[in-house]
N, C-alpha and C. Protein backbone atom coordinates (compact mmCIF):
# COMPACT_ATOMS: atom_id res chain seq x y z
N UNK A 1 70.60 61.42 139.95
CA UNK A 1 71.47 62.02 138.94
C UNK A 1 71.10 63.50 138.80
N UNK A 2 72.61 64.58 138.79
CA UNK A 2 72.01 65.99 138.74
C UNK A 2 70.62 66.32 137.27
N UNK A 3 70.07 67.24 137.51
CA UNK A 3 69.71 67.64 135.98
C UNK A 3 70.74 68.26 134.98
N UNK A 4 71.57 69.10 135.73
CA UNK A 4 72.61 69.38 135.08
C UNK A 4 73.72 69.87 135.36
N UNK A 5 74.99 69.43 134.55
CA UNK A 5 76.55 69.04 134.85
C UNK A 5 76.97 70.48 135.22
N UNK A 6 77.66 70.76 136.05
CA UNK A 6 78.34 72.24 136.26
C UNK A 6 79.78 72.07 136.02
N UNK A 7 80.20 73.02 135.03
CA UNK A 7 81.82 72.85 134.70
C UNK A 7 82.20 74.45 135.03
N UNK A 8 83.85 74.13 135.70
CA UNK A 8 84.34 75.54 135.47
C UNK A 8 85.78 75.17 135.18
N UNK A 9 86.24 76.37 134.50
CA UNK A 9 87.76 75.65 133.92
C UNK A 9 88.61 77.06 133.64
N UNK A 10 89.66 77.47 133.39
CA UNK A 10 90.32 78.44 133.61
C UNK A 10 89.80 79.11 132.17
N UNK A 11 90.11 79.82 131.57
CA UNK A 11 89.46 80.10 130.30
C UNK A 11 90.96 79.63 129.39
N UNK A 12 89.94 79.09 128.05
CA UNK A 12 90.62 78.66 127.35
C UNK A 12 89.62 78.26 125.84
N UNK A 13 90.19 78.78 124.45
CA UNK A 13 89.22 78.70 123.68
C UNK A 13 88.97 77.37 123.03
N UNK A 14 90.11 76.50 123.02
CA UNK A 14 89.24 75.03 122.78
C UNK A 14 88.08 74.55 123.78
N UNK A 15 88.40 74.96 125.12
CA UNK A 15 87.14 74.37 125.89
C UNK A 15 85.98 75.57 125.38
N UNK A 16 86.14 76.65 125.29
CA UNK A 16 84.79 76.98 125.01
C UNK A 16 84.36 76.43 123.40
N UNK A 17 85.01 76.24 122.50
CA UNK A 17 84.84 75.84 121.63
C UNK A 17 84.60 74.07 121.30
N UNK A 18 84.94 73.23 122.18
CA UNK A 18 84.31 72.43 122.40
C UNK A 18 83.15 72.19 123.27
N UNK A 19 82.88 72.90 124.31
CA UNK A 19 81.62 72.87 125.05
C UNK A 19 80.67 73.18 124.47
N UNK A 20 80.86 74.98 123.61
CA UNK A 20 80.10 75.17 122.61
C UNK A 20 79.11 74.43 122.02
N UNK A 21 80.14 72.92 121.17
CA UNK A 21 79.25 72.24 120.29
C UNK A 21 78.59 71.39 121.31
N UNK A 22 78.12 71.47 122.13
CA UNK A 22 77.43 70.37 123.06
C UNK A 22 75.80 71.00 123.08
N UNK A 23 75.47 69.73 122.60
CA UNK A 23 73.44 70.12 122.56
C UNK A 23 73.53 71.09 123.88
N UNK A 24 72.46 72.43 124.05
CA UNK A 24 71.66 72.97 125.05
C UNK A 24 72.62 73.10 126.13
N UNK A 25 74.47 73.02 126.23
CA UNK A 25 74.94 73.66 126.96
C UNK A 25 74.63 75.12 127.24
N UNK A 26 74.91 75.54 128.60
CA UNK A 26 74.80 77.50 128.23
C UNK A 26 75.61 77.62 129.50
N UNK A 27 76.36 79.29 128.54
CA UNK A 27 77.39 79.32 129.95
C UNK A 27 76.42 80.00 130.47
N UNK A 28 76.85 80.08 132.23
CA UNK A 28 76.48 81.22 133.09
C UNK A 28 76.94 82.39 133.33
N UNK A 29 76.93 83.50 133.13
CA UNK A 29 77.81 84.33 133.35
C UNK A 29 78.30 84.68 134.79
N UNK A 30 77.07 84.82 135.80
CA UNK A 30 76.74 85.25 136.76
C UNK A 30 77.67 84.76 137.71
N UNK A 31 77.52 83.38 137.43
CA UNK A 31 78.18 82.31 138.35
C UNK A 31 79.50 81.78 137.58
N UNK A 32 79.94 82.37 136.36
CA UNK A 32 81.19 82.00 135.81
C UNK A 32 81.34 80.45 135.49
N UNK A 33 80.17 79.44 134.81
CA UNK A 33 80.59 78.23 135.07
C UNK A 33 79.91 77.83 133.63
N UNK A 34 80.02 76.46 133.17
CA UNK A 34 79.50 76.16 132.43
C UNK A 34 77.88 75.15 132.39
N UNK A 35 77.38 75.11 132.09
CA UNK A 35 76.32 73.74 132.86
C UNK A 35 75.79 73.05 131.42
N UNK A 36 75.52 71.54 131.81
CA UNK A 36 75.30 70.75 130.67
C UNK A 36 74.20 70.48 131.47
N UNK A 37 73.51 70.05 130.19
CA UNK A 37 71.77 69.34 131.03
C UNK A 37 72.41 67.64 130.71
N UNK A 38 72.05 66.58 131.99
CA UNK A 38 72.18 65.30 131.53
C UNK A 38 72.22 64.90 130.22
N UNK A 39 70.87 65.28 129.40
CA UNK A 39 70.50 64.64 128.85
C UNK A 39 71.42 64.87 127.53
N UNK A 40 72.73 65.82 127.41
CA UNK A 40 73.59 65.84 126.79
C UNK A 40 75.03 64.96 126.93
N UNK A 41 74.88 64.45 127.78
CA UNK A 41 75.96 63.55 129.37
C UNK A 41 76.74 63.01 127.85
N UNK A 42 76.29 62.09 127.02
CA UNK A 42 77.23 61.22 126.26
C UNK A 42 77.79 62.28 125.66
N UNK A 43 77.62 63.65 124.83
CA UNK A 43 78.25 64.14 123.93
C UNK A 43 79.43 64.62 124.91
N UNK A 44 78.76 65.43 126.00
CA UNK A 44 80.13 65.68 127.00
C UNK A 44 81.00 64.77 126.96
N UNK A 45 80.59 63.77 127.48
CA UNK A 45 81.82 62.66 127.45
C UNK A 45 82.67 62.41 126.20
N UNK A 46 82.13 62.02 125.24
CA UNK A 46 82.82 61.96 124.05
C UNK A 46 83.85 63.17 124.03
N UNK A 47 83.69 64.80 124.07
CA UNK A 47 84.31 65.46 124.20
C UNK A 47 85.16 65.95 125.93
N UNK A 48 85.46 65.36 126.13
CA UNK A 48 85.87 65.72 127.89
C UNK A 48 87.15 65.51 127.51
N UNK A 49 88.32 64.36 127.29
CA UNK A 49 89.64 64.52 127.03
C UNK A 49 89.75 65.47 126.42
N UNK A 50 89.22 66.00 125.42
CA UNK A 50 90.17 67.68 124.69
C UNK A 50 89.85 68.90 125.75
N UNK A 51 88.67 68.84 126.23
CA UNK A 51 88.25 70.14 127.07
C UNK A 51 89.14 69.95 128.73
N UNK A 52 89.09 68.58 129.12
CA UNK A 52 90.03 68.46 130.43
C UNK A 52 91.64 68.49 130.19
N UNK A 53 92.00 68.12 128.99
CA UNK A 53 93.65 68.72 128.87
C UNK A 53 93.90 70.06 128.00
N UNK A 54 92.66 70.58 127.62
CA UNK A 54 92.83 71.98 127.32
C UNK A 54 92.78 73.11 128.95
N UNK A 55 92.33 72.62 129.52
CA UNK A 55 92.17 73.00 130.85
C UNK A 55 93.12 72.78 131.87
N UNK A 56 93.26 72.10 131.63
CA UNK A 56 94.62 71.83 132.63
C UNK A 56 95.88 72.57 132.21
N UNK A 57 95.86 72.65 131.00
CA UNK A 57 96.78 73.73 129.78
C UNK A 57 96.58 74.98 130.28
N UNK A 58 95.44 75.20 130.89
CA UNK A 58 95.26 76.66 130.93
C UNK A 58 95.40 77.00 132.33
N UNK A 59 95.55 76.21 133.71
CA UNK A 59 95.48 76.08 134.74
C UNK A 59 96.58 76.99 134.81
N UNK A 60 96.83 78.63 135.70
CA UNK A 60 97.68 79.29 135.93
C UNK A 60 98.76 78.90 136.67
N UNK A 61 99.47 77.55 137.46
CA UNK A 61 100.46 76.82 137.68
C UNK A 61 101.27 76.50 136.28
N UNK A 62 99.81 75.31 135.69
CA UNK A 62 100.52 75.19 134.11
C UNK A 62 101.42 76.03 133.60
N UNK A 63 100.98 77.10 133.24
CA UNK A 63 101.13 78.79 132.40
C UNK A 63 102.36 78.86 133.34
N UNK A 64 102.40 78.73 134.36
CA UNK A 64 103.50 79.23 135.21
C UNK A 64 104.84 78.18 134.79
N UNK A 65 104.46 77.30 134.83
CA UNK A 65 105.81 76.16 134.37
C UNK A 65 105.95 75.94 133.01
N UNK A 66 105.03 76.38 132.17
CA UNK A 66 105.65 76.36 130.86
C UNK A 66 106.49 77.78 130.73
N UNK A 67 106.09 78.87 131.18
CA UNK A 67 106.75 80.14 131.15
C UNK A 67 107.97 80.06 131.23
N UNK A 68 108.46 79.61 132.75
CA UNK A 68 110.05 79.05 133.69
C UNK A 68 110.63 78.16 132.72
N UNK A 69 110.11 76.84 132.34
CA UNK A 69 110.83 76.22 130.67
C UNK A 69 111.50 76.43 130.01
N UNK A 70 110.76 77.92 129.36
CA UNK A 70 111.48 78.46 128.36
C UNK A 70 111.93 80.27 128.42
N UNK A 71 112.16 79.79 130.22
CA UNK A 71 112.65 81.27 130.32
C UNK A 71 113.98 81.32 129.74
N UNK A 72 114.15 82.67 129.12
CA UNK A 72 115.40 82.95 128.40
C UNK A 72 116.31 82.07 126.48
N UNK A 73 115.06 81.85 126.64
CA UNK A 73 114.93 81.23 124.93
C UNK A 73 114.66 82.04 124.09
N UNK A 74 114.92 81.60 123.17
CA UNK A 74 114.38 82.35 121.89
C UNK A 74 112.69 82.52 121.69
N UNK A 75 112.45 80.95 121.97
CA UNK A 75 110.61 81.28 122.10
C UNK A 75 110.57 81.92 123.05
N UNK A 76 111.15 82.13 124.14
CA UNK A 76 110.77 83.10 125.33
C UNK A 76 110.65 84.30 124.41
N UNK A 77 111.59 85.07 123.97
CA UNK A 77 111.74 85.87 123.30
C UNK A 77 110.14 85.99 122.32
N UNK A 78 110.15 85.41 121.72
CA UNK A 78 108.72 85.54 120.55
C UNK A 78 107.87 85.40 121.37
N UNK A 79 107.84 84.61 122.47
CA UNK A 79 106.05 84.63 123.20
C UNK A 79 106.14 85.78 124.25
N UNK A 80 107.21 86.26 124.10
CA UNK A 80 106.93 88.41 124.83
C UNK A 80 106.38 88.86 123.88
N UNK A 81 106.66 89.16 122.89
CA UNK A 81 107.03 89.73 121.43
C UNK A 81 105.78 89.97 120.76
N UNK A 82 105.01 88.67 120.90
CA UNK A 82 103.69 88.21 119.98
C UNK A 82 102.38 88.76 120.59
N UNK A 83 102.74 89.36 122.15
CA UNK A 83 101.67 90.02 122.98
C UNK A 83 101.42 91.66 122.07
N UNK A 84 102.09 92.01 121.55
CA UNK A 84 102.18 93.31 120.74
C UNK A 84 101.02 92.92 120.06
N UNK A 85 100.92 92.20 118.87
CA UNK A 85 99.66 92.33 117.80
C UNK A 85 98.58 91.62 118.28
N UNK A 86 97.65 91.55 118.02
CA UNK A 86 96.24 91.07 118.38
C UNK A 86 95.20 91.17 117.29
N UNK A 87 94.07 90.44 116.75
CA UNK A 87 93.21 90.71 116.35
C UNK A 87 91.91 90.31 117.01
N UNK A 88 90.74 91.70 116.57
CA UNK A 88 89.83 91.53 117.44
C UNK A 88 88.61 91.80 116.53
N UNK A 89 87.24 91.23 116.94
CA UNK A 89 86.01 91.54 115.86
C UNK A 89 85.36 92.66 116.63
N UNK A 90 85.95 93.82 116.73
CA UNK A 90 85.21 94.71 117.45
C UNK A 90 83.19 94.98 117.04
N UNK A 91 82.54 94.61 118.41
CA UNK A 91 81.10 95.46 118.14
C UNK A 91 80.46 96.21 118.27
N UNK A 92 79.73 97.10 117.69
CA UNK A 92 79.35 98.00 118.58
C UNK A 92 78.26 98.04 119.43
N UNK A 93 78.16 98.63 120.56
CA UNK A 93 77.05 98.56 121.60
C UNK A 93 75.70 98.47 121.29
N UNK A 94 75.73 99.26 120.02
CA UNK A 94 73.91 99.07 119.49
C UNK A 94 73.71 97.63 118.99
N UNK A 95 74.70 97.01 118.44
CA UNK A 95 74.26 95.80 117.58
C UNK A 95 73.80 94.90 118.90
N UNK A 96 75.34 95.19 119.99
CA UNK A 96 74.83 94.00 120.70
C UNK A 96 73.64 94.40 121.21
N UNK A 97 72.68 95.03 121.84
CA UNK A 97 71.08 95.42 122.10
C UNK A 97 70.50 94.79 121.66
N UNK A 98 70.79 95.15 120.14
CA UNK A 98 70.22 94.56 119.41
C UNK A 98 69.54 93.25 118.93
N UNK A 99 71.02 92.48 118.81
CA UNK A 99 70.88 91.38 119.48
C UNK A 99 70.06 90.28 120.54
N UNK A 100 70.36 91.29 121.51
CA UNK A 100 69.75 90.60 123.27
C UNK A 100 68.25 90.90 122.83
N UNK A 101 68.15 92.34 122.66
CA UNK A 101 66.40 91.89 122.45
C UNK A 101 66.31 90.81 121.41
N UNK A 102 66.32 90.73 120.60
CA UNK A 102 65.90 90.04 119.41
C UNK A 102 65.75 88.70 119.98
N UNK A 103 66.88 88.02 120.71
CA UNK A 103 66.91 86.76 121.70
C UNK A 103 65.94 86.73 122.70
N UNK A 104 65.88 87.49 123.75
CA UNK A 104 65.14 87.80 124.37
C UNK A 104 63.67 88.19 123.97
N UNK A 105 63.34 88.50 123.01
CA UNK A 105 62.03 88.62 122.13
C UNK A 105 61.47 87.82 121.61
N UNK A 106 62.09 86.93 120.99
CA UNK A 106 61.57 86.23 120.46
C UNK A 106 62.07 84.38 120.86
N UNK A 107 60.77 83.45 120.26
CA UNK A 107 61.26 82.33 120.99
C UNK A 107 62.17 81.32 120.12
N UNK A 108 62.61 79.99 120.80
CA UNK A 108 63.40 79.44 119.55
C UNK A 108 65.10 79.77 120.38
N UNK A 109 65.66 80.31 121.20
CA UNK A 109 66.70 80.72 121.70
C UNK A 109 67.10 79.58 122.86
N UNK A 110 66.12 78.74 124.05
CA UNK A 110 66.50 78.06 124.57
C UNK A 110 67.26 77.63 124.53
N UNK A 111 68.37 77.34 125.34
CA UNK A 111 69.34 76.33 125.64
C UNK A 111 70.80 76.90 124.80
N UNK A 112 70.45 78.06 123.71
CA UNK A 112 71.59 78.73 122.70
C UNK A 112 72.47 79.46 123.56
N UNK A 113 73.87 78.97 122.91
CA UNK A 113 74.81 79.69 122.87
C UNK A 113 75.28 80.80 121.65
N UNK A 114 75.03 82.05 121.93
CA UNK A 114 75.68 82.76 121.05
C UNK A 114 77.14 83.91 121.11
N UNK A 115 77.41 84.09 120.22
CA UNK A 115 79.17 84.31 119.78
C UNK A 115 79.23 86.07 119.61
N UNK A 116 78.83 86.36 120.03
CA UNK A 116 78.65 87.93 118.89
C UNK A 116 80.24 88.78 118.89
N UNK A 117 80.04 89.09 117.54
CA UNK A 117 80.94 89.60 117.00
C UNK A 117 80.99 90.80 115.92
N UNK A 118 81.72 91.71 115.45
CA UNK A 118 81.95 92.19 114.70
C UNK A 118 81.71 91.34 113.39
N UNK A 119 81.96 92.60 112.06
CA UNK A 119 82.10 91.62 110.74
C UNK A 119 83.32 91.37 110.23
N UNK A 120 84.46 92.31 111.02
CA UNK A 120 85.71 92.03 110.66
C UNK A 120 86.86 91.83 111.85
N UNK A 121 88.03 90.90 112.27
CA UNK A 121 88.60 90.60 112.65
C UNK A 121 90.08 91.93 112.29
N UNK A 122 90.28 92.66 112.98
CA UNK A 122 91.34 93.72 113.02
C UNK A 122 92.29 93.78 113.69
N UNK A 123 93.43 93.78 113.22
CA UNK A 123 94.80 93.94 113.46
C UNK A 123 94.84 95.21 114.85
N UNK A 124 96.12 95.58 115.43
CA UNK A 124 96.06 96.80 115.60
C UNK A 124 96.60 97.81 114.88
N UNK A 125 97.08 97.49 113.68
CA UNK A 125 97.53 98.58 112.94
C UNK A 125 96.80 98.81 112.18
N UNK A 126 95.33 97.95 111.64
CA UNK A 126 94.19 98.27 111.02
C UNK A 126 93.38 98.82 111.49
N UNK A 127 93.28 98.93 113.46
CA UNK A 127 92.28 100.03 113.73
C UNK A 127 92.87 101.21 114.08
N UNK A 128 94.13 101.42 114.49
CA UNK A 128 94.60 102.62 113.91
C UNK A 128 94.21 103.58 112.78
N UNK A 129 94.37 102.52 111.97
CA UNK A 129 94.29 103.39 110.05
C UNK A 129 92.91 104.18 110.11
N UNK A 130 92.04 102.85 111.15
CA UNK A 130 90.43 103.54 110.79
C UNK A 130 90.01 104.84 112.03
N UNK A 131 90.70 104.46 112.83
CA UNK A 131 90.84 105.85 113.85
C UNK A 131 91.67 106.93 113.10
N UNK A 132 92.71 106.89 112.67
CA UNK A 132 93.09 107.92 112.24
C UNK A 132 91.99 108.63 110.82
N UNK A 133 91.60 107.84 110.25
CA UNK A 133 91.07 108.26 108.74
C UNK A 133 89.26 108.59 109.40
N UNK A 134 89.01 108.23 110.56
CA UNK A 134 87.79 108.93 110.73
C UNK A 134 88.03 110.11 111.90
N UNK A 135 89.14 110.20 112.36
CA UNK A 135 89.24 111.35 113.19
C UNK A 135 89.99 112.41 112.24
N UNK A 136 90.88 112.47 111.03
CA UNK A 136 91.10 113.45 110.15
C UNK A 136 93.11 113.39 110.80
N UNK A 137 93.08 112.48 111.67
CA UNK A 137 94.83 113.33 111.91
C UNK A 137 95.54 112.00 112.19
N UNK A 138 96.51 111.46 111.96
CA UNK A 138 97.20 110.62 112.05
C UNK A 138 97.97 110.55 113.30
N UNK A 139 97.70 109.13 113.35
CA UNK A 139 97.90 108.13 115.00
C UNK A 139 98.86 106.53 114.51
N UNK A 140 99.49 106.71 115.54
CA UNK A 140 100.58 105.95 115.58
C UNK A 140 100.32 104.25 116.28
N UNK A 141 100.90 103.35 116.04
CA UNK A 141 100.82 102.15 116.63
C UNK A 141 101.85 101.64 116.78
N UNK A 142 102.13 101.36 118.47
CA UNK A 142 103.14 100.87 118.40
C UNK A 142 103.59 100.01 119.53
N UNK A 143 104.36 98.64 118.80
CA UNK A 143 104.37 97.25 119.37
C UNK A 143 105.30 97.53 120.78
N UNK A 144 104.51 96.77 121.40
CA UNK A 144 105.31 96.43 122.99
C UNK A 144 105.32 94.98 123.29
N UNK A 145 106.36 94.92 124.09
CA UNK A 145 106.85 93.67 124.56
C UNK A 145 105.95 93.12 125.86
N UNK A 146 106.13 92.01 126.07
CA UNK A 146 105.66 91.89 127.44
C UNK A 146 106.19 92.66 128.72
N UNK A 147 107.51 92.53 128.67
CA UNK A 147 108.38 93.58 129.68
C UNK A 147 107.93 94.68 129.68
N UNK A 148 107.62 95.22 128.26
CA UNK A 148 107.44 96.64 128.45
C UNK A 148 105.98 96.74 128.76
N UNK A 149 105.07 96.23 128.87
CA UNK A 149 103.30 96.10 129.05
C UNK A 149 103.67 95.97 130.71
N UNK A 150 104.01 95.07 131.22
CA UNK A 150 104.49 95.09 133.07
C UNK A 150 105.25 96.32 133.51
N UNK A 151 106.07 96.84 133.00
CA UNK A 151 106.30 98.21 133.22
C UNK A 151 105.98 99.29 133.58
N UNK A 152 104.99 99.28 132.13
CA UNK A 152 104.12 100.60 132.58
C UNK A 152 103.00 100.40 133.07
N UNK A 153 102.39 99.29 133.29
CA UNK A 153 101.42 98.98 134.37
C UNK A 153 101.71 99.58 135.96
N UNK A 154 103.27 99.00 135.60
CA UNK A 154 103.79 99.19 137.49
C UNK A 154 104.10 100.50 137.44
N UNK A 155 104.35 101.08 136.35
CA UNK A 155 104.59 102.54 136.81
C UNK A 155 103.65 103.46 136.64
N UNK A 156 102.63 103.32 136.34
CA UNK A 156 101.32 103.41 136.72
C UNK A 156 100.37 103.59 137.78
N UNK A 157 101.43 102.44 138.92
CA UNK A 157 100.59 102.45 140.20
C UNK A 157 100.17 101.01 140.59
N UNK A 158 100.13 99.96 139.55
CA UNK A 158 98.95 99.35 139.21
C UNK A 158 99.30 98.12 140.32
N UNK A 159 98.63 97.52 141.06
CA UNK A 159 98.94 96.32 142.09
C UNK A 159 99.48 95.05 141.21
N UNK A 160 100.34 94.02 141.57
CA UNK A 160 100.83 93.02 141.02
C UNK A 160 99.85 92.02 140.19
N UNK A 161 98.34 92.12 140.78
CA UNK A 161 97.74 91.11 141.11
C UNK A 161 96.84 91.46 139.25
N UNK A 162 96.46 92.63 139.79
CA UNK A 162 96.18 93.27 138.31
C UNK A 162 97.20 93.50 137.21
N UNK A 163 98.04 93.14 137.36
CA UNK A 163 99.01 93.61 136.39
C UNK A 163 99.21 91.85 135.34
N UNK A 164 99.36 90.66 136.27
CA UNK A 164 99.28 89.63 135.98
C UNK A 164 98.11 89.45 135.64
N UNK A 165 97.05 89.99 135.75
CA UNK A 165 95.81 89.95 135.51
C UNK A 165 95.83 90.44 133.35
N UNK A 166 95.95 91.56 133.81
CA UNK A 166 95.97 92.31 132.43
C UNK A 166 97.03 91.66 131.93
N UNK A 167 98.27 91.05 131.86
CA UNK A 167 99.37 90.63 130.87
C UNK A 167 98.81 89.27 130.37
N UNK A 168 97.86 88.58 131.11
CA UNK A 168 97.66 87.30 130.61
C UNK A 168 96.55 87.36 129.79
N UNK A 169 95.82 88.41 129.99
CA UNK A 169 94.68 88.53 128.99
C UNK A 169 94.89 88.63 127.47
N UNK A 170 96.07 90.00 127.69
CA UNK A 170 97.09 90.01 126.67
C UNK A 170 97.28 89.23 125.80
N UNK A 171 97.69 88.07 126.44
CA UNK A 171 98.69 86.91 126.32
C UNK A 171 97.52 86.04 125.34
N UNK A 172 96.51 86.11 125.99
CA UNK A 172 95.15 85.07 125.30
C UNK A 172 94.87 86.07 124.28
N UNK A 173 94.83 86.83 124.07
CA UNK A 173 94.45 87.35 122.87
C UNK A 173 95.04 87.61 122.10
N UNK A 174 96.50 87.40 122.19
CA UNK A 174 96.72 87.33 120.98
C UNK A 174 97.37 86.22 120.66
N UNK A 175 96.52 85.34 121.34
CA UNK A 175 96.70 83.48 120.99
C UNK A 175 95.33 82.98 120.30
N UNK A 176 94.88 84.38 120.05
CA UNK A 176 93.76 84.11 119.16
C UNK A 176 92.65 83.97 119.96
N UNK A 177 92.22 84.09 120.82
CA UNK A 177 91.17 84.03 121.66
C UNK A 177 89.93 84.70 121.06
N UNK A 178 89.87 86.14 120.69
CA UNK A 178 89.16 87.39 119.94
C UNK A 178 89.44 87.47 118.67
N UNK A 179 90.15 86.20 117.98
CA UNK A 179 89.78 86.53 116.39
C UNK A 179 89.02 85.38 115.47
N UNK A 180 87.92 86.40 115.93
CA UNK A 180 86.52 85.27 115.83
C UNK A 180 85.56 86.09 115.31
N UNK A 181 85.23 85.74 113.98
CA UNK A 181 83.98 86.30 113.77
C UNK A 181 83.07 85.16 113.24
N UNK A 182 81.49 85.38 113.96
CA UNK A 182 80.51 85.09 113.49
C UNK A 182 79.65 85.77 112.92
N UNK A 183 78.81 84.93 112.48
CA UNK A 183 77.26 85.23 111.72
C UNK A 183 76.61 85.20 112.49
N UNK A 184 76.43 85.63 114.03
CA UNK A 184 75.48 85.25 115.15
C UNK A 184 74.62 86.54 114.96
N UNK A 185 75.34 87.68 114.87
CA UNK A 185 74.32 88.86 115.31
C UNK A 185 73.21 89.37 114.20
N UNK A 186 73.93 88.95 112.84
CA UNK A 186 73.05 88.60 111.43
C UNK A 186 72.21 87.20 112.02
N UNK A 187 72.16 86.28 112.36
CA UNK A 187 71.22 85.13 112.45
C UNK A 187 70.19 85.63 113.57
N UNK A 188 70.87 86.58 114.25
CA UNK A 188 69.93 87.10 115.17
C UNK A 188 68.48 88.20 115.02
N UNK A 189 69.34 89.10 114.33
CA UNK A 189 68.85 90.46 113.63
C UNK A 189 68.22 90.71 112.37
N UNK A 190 68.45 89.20 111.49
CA UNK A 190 68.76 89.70 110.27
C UNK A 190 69.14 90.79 109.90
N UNK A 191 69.99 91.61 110.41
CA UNK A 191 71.12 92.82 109.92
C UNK A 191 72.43 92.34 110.08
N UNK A 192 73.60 92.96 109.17
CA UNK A 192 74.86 92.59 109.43
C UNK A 192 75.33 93.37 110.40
N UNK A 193 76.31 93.07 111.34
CA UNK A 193 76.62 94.31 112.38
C UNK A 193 77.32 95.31 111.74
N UNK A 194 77.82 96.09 112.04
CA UNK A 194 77.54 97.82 111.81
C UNK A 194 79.70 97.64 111.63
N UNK A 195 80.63 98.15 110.97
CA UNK A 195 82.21 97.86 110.97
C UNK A 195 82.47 98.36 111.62
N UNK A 196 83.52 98.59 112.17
CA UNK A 196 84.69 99.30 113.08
C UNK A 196 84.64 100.43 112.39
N UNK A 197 84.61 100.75 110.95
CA UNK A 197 84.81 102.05 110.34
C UNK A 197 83.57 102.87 110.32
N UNK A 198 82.48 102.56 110.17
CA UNK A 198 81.55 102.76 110.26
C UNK A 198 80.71 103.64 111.41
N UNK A 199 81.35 102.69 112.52
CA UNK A 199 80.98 102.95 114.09
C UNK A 199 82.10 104.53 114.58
N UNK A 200 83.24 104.56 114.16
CA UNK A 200 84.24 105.78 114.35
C UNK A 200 82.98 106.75 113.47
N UNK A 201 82.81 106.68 111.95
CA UNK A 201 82.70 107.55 111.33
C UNK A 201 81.67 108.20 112.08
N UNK A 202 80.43 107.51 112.56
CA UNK A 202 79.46 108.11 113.37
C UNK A 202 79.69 108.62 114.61
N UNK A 203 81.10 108.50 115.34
CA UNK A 203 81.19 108.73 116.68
C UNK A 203 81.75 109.90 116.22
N UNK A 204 82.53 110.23 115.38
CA UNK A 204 83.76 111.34 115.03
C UNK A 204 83.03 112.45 114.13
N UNK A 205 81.69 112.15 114.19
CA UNK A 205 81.18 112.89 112.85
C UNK A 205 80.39 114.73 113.60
């Protein structure tokens, strides 16, 4: 029997959010995969139907035939539409350091998965406000469609391959993928991470 399970799956935030809760899982980055140690084998299992049909959900064929479905619908229409707003827990580069040493420093981290995040989850018309109000001059935000995001990619230059690349990322984020905040980098640091407003005021200052 392996020592431990290797998963890889298209990205998708119920599977990371169910793998997540699995004793002493850790992703890999390196190798892009997930790995369970055996000795977690039953909790996997218990959770495997939500993470294997969240996955298969996310399988870029899938994505491709639900797209064709409802090409020329009204939800077609709103799931272009909805790629415009996004929220994200922006961090800044010092916290995460911060962070990694602190993990890396100290013991007690084995087998952890951590989340790091900002302290606030932001719109894009909320980091606008804070770009504009720490740079002194007012900046504009403004919503695009999916059509129009493939557009100017391609008129840009940009190869097909990347362009589907960047629209689907899009697409996950603002299906909520990045509007996530934890208490990881406080459980880490004992400091709260540093705001989006905060981080401008010092860059702009």
């Amino acid at each position: 029997m392996p020592a431990v399970i290797q998963i890889r799956t298209p990205y998708s935030r119920t599977v990371v959010n169910e793998i997540g809760e699995i004793p002493h899982a850790r992703w890999d980055g390196h190798r892009r995969l997930w790995t369970v140690p055996y000795r977690s084998f039953e909790e996997l299992r218990r959770r495997w139907p939500a993470i294997e049909t969240a996955a298969e959900r996310s399988e870029p064929e899938a994505r491709r035939v639900r797209r064709e479905a409802i090409e020329g619908t009204a939800e077609d229409e709103a799931s272009k539409a909805r790629i415009a707003e996004n929220k994200v827990a922006f961090l800044s580069r010092d916290d995460v350091a911060a962070a990694a040493a602190d993990a890396l420093a100290t013991d007690g981290h084995a087998g952890a998965i951590y989340n790091l995040t900002g302290p606030q989850a932001l719109s894009g018309a909320e980091r606008t406000e804070a770009i504009s109000k720490a740079a002194g001059k007012p900046y504009g935000f403004a919503l695009i469609s999916e059509d129009e995001l493939r557009s100017g990619l391609a008129g840009a230059g940009l190869p097909k391959f990347v362009i589907d690349a960047v629209v689907s990322m899009k697409v996950i984020q603002a299906e909520g993928a990045y509007d996530i905040v934890t208490g990881d980098v406080e459980r880490l640091t004992g400091t709260p991470p540093k705001s989006l407003s905060i981080v401008l005021a010092s860059e702009f200052a």
